[in-house]
N, C-alpha and C. Protein backbone atom coordinates (compact mmCIF):
# COMPACT_ATOMS: atom_id res chain seq x y z
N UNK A 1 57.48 68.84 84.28
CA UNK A 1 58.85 68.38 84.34
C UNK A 1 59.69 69.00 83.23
N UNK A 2 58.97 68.89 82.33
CA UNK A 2 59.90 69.56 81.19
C UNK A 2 60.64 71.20 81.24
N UNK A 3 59.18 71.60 81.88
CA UNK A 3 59.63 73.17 82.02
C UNK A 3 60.51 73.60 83.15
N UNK A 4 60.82 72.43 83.99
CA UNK A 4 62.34 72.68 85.01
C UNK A 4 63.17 72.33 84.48
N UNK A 5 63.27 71.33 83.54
CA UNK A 5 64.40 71.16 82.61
C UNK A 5 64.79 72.45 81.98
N UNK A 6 63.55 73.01 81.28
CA UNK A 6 64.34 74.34 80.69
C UNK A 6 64.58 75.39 81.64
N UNK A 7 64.38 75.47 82.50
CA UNK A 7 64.67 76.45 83.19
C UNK A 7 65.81 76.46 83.88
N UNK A 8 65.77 74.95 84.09
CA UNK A 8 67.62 74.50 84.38
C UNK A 8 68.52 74.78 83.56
N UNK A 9 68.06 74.34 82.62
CA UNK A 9 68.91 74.79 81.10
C UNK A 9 69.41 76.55 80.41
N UNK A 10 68.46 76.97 81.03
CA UNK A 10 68.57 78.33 80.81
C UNK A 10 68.99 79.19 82.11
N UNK A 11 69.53 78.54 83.52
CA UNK A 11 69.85 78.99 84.31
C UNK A 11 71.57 78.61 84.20
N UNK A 12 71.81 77.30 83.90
CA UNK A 12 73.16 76.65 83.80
C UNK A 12 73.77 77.82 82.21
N UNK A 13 72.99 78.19 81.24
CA UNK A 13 73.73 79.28 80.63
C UNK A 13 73.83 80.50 80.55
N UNK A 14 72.69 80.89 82.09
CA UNK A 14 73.42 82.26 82.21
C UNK A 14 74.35 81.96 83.49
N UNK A 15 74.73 80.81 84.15
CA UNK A 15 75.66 80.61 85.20
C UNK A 15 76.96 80.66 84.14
N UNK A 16 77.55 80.07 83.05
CA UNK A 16 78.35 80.36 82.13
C UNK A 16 78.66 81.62 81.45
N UNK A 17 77.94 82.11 81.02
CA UNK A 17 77.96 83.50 80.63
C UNK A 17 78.39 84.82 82.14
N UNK A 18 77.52 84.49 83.44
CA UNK A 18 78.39 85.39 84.25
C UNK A 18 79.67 84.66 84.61
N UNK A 19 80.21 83.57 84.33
CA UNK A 19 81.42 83.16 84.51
C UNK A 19 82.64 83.94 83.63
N UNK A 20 82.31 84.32 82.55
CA UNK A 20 82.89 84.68 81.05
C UNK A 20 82.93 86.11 81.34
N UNK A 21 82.23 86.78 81.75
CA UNK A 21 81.80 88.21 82.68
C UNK A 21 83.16 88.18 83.04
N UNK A 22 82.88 87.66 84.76
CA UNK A 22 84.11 87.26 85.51
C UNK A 22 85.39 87.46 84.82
N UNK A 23 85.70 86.63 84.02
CA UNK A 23 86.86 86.41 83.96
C UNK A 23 87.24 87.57 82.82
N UNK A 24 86.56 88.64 81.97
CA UNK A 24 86.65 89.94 81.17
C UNK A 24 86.94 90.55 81.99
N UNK A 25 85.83 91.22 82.80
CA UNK A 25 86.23 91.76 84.21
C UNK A 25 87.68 92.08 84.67
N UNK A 26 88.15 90.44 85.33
CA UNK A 26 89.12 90.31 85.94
C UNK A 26 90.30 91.19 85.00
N UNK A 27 90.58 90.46 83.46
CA UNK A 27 91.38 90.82 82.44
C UNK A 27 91.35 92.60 82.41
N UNK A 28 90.08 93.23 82.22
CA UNK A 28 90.38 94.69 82.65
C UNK A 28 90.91 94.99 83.50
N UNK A 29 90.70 94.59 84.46
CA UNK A 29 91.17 95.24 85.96
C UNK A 29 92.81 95.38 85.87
N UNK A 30 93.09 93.63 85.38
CA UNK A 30 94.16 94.21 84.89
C UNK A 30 95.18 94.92 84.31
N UNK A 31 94.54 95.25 83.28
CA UNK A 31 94.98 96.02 82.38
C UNK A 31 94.91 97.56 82.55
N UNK A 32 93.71 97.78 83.31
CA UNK A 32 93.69 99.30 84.03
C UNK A 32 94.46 99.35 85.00
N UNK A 33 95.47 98.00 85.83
CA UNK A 33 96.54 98.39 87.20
C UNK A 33 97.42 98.94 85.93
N UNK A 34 97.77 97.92 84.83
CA UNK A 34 99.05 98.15 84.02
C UNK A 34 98.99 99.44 83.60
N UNK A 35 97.85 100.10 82.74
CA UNK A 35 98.04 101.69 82.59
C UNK A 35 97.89 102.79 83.83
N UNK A 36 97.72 102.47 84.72
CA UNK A 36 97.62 103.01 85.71
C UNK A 36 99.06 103.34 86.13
N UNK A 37 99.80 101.98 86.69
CA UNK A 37 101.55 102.16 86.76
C UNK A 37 101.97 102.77 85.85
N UNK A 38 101.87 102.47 84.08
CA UNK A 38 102.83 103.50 83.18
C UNK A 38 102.46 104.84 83.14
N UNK A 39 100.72 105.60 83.73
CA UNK A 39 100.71 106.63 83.56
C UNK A 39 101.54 107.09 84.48
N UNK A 40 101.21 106.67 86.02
CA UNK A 40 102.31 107.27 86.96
C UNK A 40 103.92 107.35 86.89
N UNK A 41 104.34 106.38 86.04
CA UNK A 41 105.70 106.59 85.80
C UNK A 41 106.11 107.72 84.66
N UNK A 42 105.13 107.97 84.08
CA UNK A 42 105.37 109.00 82.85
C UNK A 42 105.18 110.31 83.81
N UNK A 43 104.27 110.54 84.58
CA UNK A 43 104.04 111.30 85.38
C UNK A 43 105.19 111.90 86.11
N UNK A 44 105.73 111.02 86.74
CA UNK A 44 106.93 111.14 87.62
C UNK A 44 108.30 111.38 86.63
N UNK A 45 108.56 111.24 85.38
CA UNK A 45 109.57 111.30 84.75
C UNK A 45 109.23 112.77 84.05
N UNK A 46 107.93 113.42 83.89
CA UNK A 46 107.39 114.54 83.26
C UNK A 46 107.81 116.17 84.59
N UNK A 47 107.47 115.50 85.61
CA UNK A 47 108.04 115.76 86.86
C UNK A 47 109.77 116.14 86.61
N UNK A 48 110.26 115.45 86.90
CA UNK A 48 111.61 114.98 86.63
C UNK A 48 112.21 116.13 85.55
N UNK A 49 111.65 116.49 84.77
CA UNK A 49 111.98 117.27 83.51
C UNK A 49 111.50 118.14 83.58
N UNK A 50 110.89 118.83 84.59
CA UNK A 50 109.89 119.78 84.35
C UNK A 50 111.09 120.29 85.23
N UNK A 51 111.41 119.72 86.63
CA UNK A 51 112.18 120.50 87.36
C UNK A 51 113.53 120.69 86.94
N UNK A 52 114.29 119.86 85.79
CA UNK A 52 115.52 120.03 84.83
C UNK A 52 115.12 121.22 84.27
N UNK A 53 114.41 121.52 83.70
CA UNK A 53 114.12 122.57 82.70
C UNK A 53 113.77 123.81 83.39
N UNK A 54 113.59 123.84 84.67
CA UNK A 54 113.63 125.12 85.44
C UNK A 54 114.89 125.39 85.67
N UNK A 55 115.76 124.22 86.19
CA UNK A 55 116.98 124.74 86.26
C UNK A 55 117.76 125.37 85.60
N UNK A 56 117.81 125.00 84.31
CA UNK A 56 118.56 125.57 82.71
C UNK A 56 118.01 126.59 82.82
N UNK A 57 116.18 127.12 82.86
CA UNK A 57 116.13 128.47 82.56
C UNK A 57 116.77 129.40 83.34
N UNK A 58 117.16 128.83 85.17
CA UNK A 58 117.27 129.79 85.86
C UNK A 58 119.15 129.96 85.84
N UNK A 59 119.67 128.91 85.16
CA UNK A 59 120.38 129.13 85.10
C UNK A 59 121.35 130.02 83.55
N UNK A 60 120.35 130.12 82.81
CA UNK A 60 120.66 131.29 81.53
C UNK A 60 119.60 132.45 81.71
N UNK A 61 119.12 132.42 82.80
CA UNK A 61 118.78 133.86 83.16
C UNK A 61 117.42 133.90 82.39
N UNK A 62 117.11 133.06 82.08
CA UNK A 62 115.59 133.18 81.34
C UNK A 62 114.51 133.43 81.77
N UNK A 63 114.30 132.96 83.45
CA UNK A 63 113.20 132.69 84.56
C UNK A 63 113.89 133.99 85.67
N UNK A 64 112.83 134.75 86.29
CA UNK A 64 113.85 134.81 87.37
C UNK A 64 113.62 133.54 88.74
N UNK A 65 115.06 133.90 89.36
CA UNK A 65 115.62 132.87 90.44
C UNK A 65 114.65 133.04 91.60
């Protein structure tokens, strides 16, 4: 009897511990959508400037057209 007690006991704290998992987990995931969106927006604004800055060259004759 005793030794289902501990085994209960030692099953109920790794049922806690993958709970604590879980919920780290979850918190990354998040946090990898959030850098995920600002890389793509840096992306798209790097974009954005890349094709400004062709224009200026082609328009002082720096690039050809």
């Amino acid at each position: 009897m005793e030794t289902d007690s501990i085994v209960l006991e030692h099953l109920r704290a790794i049922r806690g511990s993958l709970d604590e998992i879980k919920l780290d987990i979850r918190e990354m995931k998040g946090r990898l959508g959030i850098l995920e969106a600002q890389y793509a927006s840096l992306s798209n604004r790097l974009d954005r400037i890349d094709g400004r800055l062709e224009r200026v060259e082609k328009r002082l004759e720096l690039i050809d057209a």
